[in-house]
Protein backbone atom coordinates (compact mmCIF):
# COMPACT_ATOMS: atom_id res chain seq x y z
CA UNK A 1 -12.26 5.05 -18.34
CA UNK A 2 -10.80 4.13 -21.70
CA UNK A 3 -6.95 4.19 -22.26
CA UNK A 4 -5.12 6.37 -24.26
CA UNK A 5 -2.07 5.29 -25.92
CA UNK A 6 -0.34 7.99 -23.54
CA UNK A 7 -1.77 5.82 -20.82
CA UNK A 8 -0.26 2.79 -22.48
CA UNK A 9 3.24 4.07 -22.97
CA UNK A 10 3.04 5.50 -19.16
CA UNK A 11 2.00 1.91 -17.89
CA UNK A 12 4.85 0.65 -20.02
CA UNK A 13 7.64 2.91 -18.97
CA UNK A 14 6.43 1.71 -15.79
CA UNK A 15 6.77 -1.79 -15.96
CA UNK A 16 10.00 -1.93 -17.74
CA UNK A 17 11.37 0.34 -14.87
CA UNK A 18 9.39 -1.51 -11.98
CA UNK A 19 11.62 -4.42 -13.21
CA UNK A 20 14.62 -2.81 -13.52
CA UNK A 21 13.90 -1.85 -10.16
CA UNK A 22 13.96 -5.24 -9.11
CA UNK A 23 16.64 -7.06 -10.70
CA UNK A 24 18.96 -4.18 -11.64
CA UNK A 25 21.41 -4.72 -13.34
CA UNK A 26 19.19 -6.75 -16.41
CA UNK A 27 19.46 -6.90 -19.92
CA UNK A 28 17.17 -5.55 -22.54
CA UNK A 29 16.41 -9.12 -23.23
CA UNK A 30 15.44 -10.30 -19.69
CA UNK A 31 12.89 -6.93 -19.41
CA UNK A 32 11.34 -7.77 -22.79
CA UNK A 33 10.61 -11.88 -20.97
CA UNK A 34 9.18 -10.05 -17.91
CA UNK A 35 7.10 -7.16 -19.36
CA UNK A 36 5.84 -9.71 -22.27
CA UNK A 37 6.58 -6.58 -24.57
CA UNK A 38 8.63 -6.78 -28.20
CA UNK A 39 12.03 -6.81 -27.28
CA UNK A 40 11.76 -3.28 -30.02
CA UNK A 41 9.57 -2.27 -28.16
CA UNK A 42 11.57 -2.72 -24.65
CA UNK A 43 14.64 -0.82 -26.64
CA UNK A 44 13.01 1.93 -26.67
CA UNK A 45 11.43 2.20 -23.88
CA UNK A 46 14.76 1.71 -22.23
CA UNK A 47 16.18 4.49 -24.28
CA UNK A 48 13.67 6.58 -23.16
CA UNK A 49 14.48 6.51 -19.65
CA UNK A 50 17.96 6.81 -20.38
CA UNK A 51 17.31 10.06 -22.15
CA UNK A 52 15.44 10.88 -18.63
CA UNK A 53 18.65 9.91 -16.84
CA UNK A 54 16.50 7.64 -15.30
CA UNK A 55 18.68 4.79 -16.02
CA UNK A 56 22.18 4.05 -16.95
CA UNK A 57 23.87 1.70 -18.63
CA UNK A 58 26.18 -0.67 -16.58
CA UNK A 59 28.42 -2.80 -18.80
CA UNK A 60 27.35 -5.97 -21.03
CA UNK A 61 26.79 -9.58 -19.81
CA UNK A 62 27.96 -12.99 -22.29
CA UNK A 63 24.67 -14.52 -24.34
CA UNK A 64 25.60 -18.07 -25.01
CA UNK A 65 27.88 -17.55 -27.50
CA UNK A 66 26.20 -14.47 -29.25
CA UNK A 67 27.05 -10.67 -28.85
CA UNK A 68 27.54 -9.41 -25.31
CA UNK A 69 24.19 -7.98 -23.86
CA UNK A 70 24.56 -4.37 -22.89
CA UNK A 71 22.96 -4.05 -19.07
CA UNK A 72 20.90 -1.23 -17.34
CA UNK A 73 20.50 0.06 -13.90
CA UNK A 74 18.56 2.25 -12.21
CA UNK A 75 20.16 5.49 -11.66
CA UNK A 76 19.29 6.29 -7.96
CA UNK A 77 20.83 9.54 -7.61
CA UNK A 78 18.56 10.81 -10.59
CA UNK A 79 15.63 11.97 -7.75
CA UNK A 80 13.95 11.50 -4.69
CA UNK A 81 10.69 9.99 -4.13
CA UNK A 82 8.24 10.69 -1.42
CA UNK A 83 5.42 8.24 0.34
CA UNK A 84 3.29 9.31 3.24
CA UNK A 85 1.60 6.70 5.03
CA UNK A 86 -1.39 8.76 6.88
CA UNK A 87 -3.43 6.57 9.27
CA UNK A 88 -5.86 7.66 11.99
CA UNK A 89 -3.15 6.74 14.61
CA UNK A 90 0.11 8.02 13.24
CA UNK A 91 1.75 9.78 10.07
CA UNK A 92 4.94 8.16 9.37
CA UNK A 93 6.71 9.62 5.93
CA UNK A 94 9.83 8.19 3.59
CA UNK A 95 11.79 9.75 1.37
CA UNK A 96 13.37 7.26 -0.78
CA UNK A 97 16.17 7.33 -3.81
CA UNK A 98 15.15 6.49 -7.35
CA UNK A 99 15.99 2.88 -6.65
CA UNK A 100 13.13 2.94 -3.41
CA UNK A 101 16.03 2.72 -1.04
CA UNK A 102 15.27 4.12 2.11
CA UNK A 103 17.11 7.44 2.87
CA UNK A 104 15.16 9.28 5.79
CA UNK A 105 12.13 9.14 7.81
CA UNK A 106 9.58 10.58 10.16
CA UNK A 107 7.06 9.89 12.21
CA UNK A 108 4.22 11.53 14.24
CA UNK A 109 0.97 10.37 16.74
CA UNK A 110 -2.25 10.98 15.64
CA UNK A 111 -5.25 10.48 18.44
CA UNK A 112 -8.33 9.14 16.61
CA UNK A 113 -9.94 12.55 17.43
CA UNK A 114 -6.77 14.85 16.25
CA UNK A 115 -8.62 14.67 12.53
CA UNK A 116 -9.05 18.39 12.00
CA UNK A 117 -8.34 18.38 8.35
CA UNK A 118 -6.03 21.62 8.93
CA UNK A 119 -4.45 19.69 10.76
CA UNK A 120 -3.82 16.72 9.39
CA UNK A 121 -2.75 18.55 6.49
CA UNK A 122 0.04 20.60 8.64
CA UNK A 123 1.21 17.43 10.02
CA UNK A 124 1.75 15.60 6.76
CA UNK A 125 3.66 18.72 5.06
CA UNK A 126 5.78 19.03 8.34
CA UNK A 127 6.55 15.06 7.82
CA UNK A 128 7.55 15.81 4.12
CA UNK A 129 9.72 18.61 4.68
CA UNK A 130 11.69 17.02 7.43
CA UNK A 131 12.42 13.30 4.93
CA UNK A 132 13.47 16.09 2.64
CA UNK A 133 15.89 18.29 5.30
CA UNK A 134 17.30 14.95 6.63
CA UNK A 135 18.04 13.43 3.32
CA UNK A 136 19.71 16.88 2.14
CA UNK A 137 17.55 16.85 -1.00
CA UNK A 138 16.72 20.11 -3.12
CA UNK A 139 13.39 20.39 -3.51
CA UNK A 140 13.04 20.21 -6.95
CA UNK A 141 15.07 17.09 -7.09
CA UNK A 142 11.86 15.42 -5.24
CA UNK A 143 9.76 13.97 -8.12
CA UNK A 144 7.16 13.50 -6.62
CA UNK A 145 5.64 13.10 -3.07
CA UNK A 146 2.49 9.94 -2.51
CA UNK A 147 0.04 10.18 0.13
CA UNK A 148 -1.88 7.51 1.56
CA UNK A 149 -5.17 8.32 3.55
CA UNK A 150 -7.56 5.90 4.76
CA UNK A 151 -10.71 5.36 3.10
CA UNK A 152 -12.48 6.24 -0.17
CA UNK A 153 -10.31 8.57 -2.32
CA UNK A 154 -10.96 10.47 -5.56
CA UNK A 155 -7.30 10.32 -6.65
CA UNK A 156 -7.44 12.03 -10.19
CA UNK A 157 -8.99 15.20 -8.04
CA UNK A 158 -6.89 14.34 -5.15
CA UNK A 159 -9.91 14.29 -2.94
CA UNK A 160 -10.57 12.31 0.10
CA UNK A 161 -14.58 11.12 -0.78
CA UNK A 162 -15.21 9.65 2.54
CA UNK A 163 -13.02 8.28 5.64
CA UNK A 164 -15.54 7.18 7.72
CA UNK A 165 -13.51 6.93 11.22
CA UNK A 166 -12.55 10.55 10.64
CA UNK A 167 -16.14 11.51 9.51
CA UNK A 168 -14.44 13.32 6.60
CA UNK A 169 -16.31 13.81 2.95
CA UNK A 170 -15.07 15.38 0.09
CA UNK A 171 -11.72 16.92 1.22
CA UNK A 172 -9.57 18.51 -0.76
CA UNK A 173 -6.77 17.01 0.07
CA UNK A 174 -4.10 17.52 -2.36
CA UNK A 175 -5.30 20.82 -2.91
CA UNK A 176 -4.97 22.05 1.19
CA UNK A 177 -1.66 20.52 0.55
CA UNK A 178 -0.01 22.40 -2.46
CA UNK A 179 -0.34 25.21 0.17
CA UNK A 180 2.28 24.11 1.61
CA UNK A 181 4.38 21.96 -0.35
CA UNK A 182 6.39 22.60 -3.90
CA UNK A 183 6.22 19.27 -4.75
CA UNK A 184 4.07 17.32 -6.95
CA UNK A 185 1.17 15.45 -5.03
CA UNK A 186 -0.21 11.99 -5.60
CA UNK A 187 -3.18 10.72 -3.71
CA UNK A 188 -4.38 7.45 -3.11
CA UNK A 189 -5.33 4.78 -0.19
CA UNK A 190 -3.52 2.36 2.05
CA UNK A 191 -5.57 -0.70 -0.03
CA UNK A 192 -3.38 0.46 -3.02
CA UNK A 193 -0.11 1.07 -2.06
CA UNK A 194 0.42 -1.85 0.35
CA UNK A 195 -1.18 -4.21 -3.39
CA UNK A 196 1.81 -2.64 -5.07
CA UNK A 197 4.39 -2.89 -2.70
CA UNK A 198 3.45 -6.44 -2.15
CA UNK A 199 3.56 -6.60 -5.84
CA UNK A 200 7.66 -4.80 -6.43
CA UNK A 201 8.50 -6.07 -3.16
CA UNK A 202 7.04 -8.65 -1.46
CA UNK A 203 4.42 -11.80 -1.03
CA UNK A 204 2.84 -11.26 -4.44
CA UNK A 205 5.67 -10.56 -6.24
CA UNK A 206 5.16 -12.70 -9.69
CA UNK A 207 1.87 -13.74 -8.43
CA UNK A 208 -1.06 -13.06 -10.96
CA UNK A 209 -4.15 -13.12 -8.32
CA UNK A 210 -3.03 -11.22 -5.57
CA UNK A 211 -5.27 -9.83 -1.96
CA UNK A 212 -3.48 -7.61 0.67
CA UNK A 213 -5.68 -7.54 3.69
CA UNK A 214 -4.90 -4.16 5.36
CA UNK A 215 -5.29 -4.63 9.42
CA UNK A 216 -5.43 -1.41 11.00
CA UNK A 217 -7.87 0.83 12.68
CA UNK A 218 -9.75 0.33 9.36
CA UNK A 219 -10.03 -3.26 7.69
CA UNK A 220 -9.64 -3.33 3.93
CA UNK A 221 -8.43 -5.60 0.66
CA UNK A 222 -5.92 -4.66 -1.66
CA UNK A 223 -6.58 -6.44 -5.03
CA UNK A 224 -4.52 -7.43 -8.10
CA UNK A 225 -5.83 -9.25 -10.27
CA UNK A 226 -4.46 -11.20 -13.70
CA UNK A 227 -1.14 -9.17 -12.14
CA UNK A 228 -2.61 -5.76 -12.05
CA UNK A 229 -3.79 -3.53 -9.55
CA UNK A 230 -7.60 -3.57 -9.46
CA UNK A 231 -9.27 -0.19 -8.52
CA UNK A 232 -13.00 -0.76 -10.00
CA UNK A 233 -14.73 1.84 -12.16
CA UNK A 234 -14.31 4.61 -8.85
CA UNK A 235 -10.87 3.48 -7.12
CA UNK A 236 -13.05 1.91 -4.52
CA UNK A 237 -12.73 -1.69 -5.20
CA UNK A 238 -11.17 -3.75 -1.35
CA UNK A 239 -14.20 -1.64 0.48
CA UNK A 240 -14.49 -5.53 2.30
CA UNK A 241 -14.12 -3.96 5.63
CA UNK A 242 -17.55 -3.01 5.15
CA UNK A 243 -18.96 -5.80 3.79
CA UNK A 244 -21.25 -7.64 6.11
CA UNK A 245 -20.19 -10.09 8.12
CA UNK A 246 -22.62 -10.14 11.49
CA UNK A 247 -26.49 -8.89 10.84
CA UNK A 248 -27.83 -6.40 12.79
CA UNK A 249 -24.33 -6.85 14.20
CA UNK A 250 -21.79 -4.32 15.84
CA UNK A 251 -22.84 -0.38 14.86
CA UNK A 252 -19.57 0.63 12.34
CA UNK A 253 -18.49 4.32 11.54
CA UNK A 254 -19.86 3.79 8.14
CA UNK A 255 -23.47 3.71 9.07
CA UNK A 256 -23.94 0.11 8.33
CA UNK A 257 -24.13 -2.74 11.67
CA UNK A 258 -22.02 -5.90 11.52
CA UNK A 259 -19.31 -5.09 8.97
CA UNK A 260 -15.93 -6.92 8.92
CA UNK A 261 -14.13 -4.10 10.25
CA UNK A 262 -16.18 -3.74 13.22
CA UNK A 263 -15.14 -6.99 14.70
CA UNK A 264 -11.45 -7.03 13.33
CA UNK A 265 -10.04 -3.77 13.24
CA UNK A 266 -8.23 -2.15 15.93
CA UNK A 267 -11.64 -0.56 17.53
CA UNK A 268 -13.20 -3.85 17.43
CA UNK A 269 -10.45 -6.02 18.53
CA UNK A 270 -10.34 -3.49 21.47
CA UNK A 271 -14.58 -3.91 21.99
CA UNK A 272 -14.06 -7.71 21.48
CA UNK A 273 -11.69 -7.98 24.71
CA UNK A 274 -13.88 -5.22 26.60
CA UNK A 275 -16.49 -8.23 26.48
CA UNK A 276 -14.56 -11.41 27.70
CA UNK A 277 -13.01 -9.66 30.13
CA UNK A 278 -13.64 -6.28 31.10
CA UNK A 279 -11.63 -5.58 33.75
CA UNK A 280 -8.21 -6.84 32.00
CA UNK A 281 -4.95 -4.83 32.63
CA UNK A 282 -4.71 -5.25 28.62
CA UNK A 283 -7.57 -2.73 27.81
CA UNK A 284 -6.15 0.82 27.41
CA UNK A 285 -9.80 2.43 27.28
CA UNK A 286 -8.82 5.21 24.98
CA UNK A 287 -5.45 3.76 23.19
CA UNK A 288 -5.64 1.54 20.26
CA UNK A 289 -1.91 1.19 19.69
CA UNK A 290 -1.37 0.18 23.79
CA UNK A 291 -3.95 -2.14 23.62
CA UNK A 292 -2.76 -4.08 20.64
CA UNK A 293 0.32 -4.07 21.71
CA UNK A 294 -0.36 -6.07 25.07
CA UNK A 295 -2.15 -8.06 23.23
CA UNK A 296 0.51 -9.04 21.34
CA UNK A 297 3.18 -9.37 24.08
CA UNK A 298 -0.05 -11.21 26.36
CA UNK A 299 0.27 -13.94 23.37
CA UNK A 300 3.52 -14.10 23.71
CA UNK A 301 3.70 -14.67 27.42
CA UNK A 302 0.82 -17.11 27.43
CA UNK A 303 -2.18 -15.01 29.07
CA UNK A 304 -5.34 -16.91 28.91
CA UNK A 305 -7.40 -13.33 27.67
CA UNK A 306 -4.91 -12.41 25.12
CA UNK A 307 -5.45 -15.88 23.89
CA UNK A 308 -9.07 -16.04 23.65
CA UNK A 309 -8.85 -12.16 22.34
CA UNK A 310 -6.65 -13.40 19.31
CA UNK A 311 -9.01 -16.76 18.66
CA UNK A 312 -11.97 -14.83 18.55
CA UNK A 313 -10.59 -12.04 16.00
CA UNK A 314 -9.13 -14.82 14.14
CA UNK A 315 -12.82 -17.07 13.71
CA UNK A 316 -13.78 -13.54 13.00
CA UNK A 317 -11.47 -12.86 10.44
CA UNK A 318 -11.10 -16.14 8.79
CA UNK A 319 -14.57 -16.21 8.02
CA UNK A 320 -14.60 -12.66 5.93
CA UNK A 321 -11.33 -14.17 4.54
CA UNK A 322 -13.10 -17.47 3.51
CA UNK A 323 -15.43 -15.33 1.43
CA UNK A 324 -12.49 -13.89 -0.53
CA UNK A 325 -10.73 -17.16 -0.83
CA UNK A 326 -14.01 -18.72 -2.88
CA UNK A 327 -14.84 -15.55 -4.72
CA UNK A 328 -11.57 -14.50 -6.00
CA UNK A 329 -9.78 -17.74 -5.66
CA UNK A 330 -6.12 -16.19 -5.25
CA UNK A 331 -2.55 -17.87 -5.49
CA UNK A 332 -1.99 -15.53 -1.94
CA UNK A 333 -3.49 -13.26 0.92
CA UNK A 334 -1.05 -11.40 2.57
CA UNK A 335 -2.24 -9.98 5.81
CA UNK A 336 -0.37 -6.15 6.23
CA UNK A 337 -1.06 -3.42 9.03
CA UNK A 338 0.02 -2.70 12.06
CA UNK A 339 -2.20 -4.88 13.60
CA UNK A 340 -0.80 -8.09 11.53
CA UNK A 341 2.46 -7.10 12.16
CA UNK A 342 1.86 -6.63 16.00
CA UNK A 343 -0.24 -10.01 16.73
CA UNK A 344 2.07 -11.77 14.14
CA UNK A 345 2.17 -15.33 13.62
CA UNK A 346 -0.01 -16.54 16.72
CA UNK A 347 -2.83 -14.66 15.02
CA UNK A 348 -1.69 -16.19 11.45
CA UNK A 349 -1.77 -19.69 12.96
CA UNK A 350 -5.44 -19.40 14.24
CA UNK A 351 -6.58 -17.68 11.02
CA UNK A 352 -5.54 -20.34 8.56
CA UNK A 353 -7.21 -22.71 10.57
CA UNK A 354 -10.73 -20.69 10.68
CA UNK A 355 -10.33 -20.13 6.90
CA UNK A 356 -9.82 -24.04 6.96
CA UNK A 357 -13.18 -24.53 8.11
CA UNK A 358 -14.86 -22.83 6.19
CA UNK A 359 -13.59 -22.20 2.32
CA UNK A 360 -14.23 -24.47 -0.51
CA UNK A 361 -11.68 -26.81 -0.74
CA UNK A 362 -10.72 -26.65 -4.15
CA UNK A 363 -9.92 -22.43 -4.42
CA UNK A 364 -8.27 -23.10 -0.45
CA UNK A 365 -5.40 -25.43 -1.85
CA UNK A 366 -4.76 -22.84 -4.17
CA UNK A 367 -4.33 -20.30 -1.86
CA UNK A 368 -1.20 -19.43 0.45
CA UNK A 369 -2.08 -17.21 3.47
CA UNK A 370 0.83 -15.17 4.73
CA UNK A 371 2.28 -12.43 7.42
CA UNK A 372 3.45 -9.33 5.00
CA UNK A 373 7.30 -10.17 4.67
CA UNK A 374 8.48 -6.56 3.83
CA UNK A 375 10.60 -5.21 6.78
CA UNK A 376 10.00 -1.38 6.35
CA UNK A 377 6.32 0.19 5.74
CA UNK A 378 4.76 -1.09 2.78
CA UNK A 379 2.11 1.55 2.44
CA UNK A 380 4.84 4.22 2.30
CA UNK A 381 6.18 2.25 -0.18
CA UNK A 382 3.91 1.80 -2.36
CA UNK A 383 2.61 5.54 -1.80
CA UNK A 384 6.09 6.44 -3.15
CA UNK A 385 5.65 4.27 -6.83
CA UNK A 386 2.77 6.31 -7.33
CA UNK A 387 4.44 9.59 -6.96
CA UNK A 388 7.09 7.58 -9.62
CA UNK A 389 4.25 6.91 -11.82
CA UNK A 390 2.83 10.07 -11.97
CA UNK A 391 6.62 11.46 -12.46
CA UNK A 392 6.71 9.31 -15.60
CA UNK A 393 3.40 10.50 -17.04
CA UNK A 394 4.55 13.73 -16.49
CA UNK A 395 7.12 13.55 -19.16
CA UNK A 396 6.05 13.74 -22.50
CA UNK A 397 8.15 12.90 -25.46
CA UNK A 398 10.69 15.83 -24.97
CA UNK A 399 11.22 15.60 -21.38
CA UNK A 400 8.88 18.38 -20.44
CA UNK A 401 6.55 17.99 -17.74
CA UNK A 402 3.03 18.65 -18.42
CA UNK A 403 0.98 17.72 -15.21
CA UNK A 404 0.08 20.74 -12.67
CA UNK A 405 1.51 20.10 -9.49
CA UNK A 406 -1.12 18.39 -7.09
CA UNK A 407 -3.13 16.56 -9.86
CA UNK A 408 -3.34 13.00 -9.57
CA UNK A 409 -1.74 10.60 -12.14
CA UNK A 410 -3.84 8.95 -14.78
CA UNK A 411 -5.29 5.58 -14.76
């Protein structure tokens, strides 16, 4: 979809204030080096979101001899922000400040077969409105509230096309929502927001060529590429979880046999272990999270199945990620989900050394392959800069908002 200038000037406010974000307090001069915008342009920019209250100005710095630099910051107690990580396990919600400090959270279990989109929906608003009663935060100081759902999503409609481990298609997500919430609703998926929060926040933070492997119950890739966020021409670029990685392998929720996912997400890890060793005390039949979760402390104390578990994903896994190392020859991977985070660096160690045997050598040297280093949850995170950027393109050039409430933001 082409670009309209209003697009433009969105993505713009954006980046000036994603940096501001990040090095606050900064000079005019030091955003125009970053954005690689006019440092005119920057100005105003910058006095735009001071006439949004958005920033403020924080004193001046020296310049080498030249006039003193006037500074901004971001003004944190302008508004609240909202992201809503939903996965098929677990809802967990953050409200954060205007600077994407954390100020209150919540959390719920979801059972794989709780996926009732009534209730799903009921759950996610009951998340929101308790960030927002524990923070103390009018509503209508809450710009804007991101939700993250697994799968393919049609974010401009705020519809979820097709999660295929809830058998959902074509759910009106944002739209069951606004039934119960006063806020205005952002919709995207967990390949996104954990690209972008790697992006403000963490691993590929100044990197051009960017891929956040999300390792969850679902398997996907988060791209950025020449430093921005790649969605493809129907936001459903990273599908690599169901790219093929075993013929006439494993059956996957998707229809297809032998994808990625089937062999390295939660489901599959758990499948994986059912075969070497059936009768282990590590196998919670009918609980991902417990299962994982013994892997991970069976690693840790040494047990011979956890061990072989974790080498097998990892062969599994480095060979999908050897695919991505020679096609999109990235300065990082970052692998992010609850499932990285549990089996940690024992399953880092045996990945890099499947991905050794078996990328090109020339794109591999390039290439860093790293545990997500961001200590909260970086799909709530990132959930919550799209409920920013749709705040921003929400404002037209006299402060008035113009988007309905539960639209999604434009590309």
């Amino acid at each position: 979809m082409k670009r309209t200038s209003r697009d433009i000037r969105t993505a713009n406010r954006y980046g000036v204030l994603r940096h501001v974000v990040a090095a606050s307090p900064v000079s005019r001069q030091e955003l125009a080096a970053a954005t690689g915008l006019s440092l005119a342009t920057v100005a105003n920019l910058v006095g735009e979101l001071l006439g949004l209250g958005m920033l403020v100005e924080v004193g001046f710095e020296d310049s080498d001899g030249g006039r003193p630099r006037g500074l901004v910051a971001v003004n944190s107690s302008k508004g609240a922000l909202i992201g809503v990580d939903v996965a098929e396990t677990y809802i967990h919600a953050e409200l954060f400040d205007l600077a994407l400090t954390v100020r209150a959270r919540a959390d719920a279990e979801v059972r794989p077969e709780e996926n009732d989109p009534a209730e799903v929906v009921a759950r996610i608003a009951a998340a929101v409105s308790s960030v927002v009663q524990q923070a103390g935060v009018a509503a209508d100081r809450v710009l804007g509230v991101g939700v993250s759902v697994p799968g393919q999503v049609d974010r401009e409609g705020g519809v979820s096309v097709f999660a295929p481990n809830w058998d959902w298609h074509d759910v009106p997500l944002l739209r069951l929502l606004a039934e119960h919430l006063p806020h205005p609703l952002h919709l995207d998926n967990p390949l996104r927001a954990c690209t972008v929060a790697e992006q403000w926040f963490g691993a590929a933070r100044g990197r051009d060529d960017a891929v956040v492997v999300n390792l969850g119950t679902g398997v996907g890739a988060g791209l950025a590429l020449g430093g921005t966020l790649h969605r493809g021409v129907s936001n459903s670029a990273g599908e690599w979880g169901h790219t093929t990685l075993v013929l006439d392998g494993r059956p996957c929720h998707c229809g297809n046999q032998g994808c990625v996912e089937g062999y390295v997400g939660a489901p599959g890890i758990m499948r994986t272990l059912r075969e070497l060793s059936p009768d282990s005390p590590l196998l919670h039949p009918d609980d991902q999270t417990a299962t994982i979760d013994a892997l991970g402390r069976g690693l840790a104390e040494g047990d011979p199945v956890a061990v072989k578990v974790v080498h097998t994903t990892a062969r599994y896994l480095g060979a999908a990620l050897a695919d991505l190392v020679n096609l999109l020859n990235p300065e990082v991977i970052v692998l992010s989900g609850w499932v990285a985070a549990t089996l940690g660096e024992p399953l880092l160690a045996e990945v890099r050394e499947a991905v050794a045997v078996r990328a090109l050598r020339r794109p591999l040297a390039n290439t860093e392959i790293v545990l997500c280093p961001i200590p909260s949850n970086p799909v709530s995170l990132g959930a919550a800069t799209f409920a920013l950027e749709g705040s921003l393109a929400s404002v037209g050039p006299k402060n008035r908002r113009t988007s309905p409430r539960g639209r999604g933001t434009p590309g």
